[in-house]
N, C-alpha and C. Protein backbone atom coordinates (compact mmCIF):
# COMPACT_ATOMS: atom_id res chain seq x y z
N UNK A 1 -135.26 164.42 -64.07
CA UNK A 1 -134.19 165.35 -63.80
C UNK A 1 -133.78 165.18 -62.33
N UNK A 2 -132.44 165.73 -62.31
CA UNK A 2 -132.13 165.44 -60.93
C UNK A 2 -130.96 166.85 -60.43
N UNK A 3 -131.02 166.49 -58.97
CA UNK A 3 -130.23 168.18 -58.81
C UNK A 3 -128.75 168.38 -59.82
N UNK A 4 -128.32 167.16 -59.99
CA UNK A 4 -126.99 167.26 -60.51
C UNK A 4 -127.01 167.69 -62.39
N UNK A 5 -127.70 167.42 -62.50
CA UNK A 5 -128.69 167.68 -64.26
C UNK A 5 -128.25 169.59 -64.15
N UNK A 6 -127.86 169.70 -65.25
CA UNK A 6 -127.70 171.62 -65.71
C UNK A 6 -129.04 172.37 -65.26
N UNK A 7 -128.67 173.35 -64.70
CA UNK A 7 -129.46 174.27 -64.29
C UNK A 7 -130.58 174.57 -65.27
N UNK A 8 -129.70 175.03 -66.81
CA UNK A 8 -130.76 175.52 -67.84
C UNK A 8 -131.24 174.26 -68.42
N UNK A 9 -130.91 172.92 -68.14
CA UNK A 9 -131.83 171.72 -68.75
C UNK A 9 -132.87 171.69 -68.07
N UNK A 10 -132.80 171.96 -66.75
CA UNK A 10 -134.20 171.76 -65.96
C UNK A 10 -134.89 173.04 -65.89
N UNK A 11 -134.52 174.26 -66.68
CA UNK A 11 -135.55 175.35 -66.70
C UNK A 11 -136.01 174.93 -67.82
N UNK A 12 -135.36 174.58 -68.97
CA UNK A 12 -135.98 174.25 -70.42
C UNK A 12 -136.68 173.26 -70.36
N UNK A 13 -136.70 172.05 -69.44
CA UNK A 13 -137.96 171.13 -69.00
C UNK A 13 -139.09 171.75 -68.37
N UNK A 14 -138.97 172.19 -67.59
CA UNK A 14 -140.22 173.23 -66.32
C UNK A 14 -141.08 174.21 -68.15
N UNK A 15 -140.30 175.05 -69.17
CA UNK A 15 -141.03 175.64 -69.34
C UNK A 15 -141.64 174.89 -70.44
N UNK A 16 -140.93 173.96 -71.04
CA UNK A 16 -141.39 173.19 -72.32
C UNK A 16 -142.93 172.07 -71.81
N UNK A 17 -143.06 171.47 -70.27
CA UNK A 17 -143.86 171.04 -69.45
C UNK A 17 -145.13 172.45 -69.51
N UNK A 18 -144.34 173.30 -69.33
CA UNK A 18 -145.81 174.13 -68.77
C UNK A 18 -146.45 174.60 -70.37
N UNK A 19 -145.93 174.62 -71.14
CA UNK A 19 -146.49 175.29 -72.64
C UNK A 19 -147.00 174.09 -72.90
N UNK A 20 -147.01 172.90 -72.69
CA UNK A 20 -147.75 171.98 -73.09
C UNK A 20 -148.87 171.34 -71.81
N UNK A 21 -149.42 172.11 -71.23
CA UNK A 21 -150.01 172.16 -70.13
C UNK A 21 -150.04 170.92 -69.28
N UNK A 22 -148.84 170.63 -68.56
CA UNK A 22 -148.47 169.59 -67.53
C UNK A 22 -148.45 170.57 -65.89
N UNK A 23 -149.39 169.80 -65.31
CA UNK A 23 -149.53 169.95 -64.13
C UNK A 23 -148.04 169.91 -63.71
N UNK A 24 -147.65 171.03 -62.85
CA UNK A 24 -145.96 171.06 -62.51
C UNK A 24 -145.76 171.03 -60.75
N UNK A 25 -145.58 170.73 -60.13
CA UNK A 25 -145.38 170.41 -58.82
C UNK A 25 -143.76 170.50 -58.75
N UNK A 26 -143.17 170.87 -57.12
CA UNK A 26 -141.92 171.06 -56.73
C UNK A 26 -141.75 170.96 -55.35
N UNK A 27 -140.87 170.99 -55.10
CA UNK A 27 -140.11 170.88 -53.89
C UNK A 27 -138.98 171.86 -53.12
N UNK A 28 -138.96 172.39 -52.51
CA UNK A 28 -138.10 173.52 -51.87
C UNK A 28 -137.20 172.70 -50.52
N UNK A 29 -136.12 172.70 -50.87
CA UNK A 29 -135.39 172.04 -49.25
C UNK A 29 -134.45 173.72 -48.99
N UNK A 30 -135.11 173.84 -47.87
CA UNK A 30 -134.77 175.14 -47.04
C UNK A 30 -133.43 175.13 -46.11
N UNK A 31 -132.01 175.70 -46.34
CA UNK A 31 -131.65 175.94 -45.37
C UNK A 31 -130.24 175.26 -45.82
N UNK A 32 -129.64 175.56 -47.08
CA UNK A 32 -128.66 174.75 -47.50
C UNK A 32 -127.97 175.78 -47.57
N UNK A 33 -127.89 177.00 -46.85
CA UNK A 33 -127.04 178.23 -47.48
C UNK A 33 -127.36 179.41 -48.05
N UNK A 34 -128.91 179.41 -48.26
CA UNK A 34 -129.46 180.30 -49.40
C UNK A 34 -129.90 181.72 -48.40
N UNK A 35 -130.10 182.55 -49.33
CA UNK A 35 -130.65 183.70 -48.21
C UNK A 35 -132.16 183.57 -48.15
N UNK A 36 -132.92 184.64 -47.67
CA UNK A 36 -133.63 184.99 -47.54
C UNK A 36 -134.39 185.17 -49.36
N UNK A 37 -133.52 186.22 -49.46
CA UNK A 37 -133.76 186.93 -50.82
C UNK A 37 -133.52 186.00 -51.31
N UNK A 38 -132.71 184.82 -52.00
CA UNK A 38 -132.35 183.76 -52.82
C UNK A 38 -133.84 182.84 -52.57
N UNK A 39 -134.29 182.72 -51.88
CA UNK A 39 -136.24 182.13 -51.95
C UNK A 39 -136.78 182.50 -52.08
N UNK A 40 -137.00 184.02 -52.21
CA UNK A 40 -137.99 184.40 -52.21
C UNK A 40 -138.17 185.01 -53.83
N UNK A 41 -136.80 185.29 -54.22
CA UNK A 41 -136.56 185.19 -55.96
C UNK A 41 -137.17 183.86 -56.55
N UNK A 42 -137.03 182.63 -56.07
CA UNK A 42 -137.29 181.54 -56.30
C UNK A 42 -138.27 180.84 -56.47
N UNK A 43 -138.98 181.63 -55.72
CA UNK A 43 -140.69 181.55 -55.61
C UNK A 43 -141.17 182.76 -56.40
N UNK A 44 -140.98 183.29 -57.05
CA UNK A 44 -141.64 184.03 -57.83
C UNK A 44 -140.97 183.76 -58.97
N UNK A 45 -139.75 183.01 -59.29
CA UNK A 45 -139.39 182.36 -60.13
C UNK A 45 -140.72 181.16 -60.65
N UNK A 46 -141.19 180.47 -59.64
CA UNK A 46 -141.91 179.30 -59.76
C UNK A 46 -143.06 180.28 -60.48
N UNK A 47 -143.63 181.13 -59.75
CA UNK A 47 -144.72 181.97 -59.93
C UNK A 47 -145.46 182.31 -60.89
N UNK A 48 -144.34 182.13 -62.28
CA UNK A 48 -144.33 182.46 -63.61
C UNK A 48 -144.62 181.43 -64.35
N UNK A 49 -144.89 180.68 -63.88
CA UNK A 49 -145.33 179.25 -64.45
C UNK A 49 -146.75 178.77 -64.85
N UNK A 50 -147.58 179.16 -65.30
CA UNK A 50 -148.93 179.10 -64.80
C UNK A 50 -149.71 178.23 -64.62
N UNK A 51 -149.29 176.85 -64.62
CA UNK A 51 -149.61 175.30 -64.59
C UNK A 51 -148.67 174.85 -63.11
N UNK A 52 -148.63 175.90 -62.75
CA UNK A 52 -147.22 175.08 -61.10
C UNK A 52 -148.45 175.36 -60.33
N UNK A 53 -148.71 174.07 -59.44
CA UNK A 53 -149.73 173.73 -58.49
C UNK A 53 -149.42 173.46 -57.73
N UNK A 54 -148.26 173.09 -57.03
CA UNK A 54 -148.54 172.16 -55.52
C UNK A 54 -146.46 172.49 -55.39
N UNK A 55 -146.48 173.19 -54.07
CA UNK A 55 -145.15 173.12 -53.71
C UNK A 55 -144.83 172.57 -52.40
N UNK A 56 -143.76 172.04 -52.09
CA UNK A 56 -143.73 171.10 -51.14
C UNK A 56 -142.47 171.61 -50.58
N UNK A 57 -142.54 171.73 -49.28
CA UNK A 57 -141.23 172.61 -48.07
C UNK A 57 -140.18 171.70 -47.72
N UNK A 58 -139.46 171.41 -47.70
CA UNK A 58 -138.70 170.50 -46.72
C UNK A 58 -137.48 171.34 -46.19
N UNK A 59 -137.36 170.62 -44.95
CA UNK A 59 -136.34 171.09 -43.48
C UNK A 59 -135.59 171.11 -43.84
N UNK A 60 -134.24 171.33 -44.04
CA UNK A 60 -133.07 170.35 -44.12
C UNK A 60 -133.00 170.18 -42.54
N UNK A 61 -132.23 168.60 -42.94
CA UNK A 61 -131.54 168.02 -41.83
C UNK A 61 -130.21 167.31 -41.64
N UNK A 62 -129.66 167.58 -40.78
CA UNK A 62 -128.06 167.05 -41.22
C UNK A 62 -127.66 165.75 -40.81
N UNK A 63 -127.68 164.75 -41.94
CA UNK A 63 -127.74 163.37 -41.71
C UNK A 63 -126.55 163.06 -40.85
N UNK A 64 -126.60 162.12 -40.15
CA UNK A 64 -125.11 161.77 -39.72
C UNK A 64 -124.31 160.39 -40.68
N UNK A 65 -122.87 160.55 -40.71
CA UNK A 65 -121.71 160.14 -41.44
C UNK A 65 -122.49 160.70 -43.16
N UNK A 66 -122.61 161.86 -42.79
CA UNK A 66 -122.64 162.26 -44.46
C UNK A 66 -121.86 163.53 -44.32
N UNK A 67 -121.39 163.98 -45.30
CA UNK A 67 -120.48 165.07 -45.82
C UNK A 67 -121.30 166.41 -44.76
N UNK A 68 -122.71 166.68 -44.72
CA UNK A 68 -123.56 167.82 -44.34
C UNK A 68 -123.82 167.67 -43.09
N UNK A 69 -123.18 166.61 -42.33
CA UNK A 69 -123.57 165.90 -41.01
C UNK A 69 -122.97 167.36 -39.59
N UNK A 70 -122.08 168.26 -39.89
CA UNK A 70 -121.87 169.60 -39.00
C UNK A 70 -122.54 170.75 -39.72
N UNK A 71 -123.50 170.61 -40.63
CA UNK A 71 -123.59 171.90 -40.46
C UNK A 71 -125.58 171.79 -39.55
N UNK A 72 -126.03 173.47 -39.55
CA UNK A 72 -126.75 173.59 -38.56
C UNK A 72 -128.04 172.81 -38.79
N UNK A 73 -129.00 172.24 -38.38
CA UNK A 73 -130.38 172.11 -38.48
C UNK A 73 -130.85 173.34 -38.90
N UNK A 74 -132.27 173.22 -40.23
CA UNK A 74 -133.31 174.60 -40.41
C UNK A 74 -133.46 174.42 -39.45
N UNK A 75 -133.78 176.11 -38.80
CA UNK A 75 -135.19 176.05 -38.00
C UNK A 75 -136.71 176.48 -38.67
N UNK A 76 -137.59 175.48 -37.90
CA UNK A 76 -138.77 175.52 -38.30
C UNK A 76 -139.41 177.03 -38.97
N UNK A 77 -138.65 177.56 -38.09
CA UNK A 77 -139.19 179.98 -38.02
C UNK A 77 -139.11 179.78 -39.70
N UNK A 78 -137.85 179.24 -40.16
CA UNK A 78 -137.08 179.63 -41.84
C UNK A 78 -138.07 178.98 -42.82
N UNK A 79 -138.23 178.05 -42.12
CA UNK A 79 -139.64 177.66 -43.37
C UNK A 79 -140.64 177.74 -43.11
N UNK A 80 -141.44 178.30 -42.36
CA UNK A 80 -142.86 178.77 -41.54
C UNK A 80 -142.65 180.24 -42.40
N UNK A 81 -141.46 180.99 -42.46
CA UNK A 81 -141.82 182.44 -43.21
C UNK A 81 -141.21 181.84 -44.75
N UNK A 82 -141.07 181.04 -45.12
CA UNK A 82 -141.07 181.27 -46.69
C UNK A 82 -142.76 180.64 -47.23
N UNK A 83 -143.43 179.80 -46.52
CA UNK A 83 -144.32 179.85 -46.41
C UNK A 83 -144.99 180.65 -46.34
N UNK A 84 -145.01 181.60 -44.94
CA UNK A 84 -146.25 182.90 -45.23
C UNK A 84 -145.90 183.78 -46.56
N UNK A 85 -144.66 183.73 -46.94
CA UNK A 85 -144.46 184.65 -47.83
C UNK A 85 -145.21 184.21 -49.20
N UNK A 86 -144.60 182.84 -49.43
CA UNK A 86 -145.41 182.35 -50.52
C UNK A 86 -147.09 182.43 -50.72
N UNK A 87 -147.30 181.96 -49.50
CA UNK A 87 -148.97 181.66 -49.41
C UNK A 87 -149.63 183.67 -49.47
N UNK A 88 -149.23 184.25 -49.27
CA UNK A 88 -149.49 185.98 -49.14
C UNK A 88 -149.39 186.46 -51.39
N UNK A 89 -148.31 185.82 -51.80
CA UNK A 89 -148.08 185.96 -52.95
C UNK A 89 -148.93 185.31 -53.94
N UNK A 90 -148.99 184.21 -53.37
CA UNK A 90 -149.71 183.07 -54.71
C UNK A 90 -150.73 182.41 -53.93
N UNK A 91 -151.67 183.04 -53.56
CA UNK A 91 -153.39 182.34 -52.72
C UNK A 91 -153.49 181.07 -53.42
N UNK A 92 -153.59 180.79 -54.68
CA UNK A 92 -154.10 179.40 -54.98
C UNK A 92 -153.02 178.25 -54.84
N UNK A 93 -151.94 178.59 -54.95
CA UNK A 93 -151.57 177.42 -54.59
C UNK A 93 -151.43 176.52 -53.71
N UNK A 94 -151.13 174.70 -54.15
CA UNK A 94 -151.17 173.93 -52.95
C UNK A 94 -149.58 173.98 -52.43
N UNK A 95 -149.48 174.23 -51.06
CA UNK A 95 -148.46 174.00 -50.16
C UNK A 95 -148.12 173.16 -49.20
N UNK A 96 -147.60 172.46 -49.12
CA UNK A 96 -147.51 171.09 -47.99
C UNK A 96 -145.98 171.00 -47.64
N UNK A 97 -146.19 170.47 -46.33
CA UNK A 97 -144.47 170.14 -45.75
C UNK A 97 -143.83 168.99 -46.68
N UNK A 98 -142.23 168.84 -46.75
CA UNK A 98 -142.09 167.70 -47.07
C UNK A 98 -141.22 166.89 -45.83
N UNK A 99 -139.91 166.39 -46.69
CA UNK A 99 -138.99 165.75 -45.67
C UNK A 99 -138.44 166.84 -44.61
N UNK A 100 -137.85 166.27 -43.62
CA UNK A 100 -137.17 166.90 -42.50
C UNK A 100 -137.83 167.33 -41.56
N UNK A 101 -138.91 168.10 -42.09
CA UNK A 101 -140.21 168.43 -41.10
C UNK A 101 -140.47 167.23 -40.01
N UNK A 102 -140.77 168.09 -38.87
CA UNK A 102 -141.37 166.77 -37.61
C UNK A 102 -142.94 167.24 -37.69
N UNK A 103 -143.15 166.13 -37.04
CA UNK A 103 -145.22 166.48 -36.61
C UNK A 103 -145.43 167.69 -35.85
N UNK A 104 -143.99 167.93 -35.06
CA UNK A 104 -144.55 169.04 -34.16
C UNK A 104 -144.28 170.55 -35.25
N UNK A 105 -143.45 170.73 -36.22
CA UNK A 105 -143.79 171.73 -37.00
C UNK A 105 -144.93 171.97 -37.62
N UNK A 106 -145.41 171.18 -38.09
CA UNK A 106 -147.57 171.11 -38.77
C UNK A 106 -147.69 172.46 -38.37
N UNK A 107 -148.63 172.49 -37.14
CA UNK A 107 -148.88 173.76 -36.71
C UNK A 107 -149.03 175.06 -36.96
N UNK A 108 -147.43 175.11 -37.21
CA UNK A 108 -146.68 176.56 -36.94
C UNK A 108 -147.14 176.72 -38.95
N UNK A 109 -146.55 175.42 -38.97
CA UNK A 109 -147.08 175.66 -41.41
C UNK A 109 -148.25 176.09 -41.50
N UNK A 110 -149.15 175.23 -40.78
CA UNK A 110 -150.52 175.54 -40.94
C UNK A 110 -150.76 177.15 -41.28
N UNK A 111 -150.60 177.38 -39.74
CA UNK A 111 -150.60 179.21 -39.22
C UNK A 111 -150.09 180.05 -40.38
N UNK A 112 -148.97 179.72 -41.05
CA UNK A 112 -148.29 180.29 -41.87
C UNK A 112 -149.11 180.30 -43.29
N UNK A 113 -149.82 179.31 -43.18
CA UNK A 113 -150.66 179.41 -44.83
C UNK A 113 -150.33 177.82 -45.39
N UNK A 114 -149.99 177.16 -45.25
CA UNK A 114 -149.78 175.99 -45.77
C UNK A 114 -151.48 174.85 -45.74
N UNK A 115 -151.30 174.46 -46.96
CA UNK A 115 -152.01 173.78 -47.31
C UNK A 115 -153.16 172.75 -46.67
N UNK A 116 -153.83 172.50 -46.90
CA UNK A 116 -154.86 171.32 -45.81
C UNK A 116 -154.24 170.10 -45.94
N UNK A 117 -153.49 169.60 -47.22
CA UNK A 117 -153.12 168.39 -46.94
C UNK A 117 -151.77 167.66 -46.40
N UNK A 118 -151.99 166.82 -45.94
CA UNK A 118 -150.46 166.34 -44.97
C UNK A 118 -150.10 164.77 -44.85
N UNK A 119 -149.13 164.53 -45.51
CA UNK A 119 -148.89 163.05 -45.22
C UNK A 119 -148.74 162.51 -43.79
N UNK A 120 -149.91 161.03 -43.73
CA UNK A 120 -149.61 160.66 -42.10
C UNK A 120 -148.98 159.38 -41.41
N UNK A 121 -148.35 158.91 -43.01
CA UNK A 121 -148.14 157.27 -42.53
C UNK A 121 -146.10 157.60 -42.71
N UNK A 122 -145.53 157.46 -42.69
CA UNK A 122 -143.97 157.07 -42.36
C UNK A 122 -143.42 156.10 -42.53
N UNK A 123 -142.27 155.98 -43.13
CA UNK A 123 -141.59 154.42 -42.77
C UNK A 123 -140.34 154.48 -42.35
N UNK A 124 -140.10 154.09 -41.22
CA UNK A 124 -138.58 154.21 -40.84
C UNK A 124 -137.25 152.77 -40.76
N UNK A 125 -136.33 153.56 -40.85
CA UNK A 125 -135.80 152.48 -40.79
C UNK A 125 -135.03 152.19 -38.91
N UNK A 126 -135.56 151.18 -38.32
CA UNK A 126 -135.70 151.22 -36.85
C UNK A 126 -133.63 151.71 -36.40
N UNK A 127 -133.20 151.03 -37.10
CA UNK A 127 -131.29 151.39 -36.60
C UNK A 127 -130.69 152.36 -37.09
N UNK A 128 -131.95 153.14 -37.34
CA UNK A 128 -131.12 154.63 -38.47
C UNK A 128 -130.62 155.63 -36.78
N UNK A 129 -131.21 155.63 -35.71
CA UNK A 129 -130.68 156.74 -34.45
C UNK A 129 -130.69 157.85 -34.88
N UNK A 130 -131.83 158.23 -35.45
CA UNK A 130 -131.98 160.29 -35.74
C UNK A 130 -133.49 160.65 -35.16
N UNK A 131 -133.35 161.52 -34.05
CA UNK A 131 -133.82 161.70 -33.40
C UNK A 131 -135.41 162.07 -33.94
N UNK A 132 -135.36 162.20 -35.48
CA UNK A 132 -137.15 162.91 -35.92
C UNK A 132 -137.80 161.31 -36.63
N UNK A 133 -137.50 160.36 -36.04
CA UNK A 133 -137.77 158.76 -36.38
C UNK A 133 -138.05 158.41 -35.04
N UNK A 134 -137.89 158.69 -33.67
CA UNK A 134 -138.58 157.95 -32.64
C UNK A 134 -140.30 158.20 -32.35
N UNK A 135 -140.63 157.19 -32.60
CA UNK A 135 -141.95 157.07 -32.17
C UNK A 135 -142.79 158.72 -31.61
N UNK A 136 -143.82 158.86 -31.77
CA UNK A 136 -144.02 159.94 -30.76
C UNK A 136 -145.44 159.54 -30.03
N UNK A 137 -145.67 160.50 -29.20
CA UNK A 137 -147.00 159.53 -28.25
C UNK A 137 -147.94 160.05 -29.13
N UNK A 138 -148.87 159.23 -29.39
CA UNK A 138 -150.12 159.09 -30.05
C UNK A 138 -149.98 158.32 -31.39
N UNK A 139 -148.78 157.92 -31.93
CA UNK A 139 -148.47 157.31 -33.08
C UNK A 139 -148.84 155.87 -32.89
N UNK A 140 -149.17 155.49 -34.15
CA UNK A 140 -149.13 153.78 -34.12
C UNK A 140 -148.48 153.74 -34.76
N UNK A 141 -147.54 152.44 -34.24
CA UNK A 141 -146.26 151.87 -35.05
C UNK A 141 -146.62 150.56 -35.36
N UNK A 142 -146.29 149.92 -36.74
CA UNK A 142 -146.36 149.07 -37.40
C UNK A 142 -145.30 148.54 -37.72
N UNK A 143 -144.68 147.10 -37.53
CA UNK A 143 -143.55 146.74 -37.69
C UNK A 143 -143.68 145.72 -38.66
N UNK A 144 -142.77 146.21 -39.37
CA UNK A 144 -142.51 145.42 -40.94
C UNK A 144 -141.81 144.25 -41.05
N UNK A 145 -140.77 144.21 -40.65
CA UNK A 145 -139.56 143.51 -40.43
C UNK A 145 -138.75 143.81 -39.00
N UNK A 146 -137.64 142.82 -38.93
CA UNK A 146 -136.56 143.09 -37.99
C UNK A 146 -135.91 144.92 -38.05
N UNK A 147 -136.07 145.50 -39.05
CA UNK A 147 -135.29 146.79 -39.56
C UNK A 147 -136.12 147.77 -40.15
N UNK A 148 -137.66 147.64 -40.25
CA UNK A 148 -138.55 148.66 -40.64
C UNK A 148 -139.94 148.53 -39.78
N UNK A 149 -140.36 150.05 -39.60
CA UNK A 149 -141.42 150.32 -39.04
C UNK A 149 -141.88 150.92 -39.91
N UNK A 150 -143.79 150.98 -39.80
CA UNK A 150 -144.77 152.43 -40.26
C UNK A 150 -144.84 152.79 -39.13
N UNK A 151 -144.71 154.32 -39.26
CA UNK A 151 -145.91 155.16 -37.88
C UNK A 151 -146.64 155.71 -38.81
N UNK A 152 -147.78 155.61 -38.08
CA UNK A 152 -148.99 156.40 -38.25
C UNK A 152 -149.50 157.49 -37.57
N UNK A 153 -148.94 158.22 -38.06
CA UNK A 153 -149.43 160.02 -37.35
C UNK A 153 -150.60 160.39 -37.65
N UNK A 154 -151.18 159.67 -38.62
CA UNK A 154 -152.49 160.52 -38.81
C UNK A 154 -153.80 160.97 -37.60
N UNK A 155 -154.05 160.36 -36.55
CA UNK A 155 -154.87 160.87 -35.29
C UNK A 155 -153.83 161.72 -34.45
N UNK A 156 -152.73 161.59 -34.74
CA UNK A 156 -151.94 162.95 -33.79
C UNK A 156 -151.81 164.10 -34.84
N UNK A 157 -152.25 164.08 -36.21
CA UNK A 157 -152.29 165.47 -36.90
C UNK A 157 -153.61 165.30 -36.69
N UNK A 158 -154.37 165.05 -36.76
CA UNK A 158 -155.68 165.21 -36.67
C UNK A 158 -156.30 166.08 -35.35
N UNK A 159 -155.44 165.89 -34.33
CA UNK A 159 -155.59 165.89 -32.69
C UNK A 159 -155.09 167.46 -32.63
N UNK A 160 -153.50 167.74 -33.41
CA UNK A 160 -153.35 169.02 -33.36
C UNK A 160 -154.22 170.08 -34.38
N UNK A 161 -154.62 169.64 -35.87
CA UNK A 161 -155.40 170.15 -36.23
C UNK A 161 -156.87 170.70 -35.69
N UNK A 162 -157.14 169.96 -34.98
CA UNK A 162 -158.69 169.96 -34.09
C UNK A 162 -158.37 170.84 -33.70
N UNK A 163 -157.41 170.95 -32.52
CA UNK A 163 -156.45 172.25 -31.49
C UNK A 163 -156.66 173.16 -32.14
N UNK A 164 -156.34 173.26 -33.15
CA UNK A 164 -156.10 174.58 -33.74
C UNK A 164 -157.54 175.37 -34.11
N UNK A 165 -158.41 174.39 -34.11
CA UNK A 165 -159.59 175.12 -34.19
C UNK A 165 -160.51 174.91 -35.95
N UNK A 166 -159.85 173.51 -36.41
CA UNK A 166 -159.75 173.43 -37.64
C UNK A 166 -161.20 172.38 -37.21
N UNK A 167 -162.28 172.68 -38.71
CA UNK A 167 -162.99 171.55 -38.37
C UNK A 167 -162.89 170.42 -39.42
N UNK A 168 -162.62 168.95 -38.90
CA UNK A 168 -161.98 167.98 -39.79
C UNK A 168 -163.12 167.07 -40.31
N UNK A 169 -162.84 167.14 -42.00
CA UNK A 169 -163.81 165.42 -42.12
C UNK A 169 -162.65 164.63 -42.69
N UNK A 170 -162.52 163.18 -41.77
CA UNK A 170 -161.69 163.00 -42.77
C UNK A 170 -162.20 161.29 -42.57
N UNK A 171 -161.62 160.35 -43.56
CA UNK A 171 -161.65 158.68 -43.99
C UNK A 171 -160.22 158.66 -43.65
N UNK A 172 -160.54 157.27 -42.27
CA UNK A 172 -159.12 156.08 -43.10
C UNK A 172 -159.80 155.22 -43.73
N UNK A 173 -159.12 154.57 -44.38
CA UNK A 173 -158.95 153.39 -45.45
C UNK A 173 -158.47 152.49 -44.65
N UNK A 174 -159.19 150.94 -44.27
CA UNK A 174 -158.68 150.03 -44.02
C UNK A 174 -158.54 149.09 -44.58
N UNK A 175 -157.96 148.30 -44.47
CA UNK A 175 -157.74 147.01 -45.03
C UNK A 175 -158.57 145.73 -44.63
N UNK A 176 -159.64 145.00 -44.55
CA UNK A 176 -160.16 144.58 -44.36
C UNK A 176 -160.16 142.94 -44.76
């Protein structure tokens, strides 16, 4: 399914998935217009599901030469409280950032109730010029090609997690 797919095709998928007990996971992109109240209906929309496990936040961000390219950036505050709200409502579930989010929001999710787990590897594309793709200090960058990088954030989430007072076990995986 996809956003452009009927509203009631993708509720009649979500509930026909959950009566046949499929692990259901989602995604929230914050900040396209909606209120307050319009998420927080939304999440207790999800709520009713009883197989929905793992929800995933994302920023919006306003790409440039795209149609959405003037309107405002989320701020971090807007999805840091649909977070606490969620995580206050539904204790078991998993919550994690998605797109748009920078490394330096982590933190503030954390605080808010968000989940232990966090993606740390990236791939950018080096001539894209949007400012949440430059390198940041403590990252390792891996260069793919003439036109793609990995960064590797994972010891700079690790570094702010510590900060925070979190105690970490964690494995990389190398390649050997």
């Amino acid at each position: 399914m996809k956003p452009a797919d009927s509203i009631d095709a993708i509720k009649d998928l979500l509930n026909r998935a959950d009566r046949l007990g499929f692990k259901l996971k989602g995604m929230l992109l914050v900040g396209l217009g909606e209120t307050n109240k319009d998420r927080i209906e939304h999440i207790f929309y999800l709520k009713k599901f009883k197989n929905f496990v793992n929800l995933r936040f994302s920023r919006f961000y306003p790409f440039p030469n795209t149609k959405m390219e003037n309107m405002q950036r989320t701020s971090p505050w807007d999805v840091a409280r649909l977070i606490a709200v969620t995580r206050l409502s539904w204790r078991k579930l998993i919550i994690n950032s998605a797109a748009g989010n920078t490394i330096d929001d982590l933190p503030l999710y954390y605080l808010a109730g968000a989940s232990n787990q966090t993606l740390g590897i990236c791939a950018h594309v080096k001539e894209s010029n949007l400012n949440h793709f430059i390198p940041k200090f403590g990252t390792k960058i891996i260069e793919l090609d003439d036109n793609t990088v990995i960064e590797d954030q994972r010891n700079l989430k690790l570094q702010y997690l510590s900060q925070m007072g979190f105690e970490l076990q964690h494995f990389f995986r190398t390649k050997r």
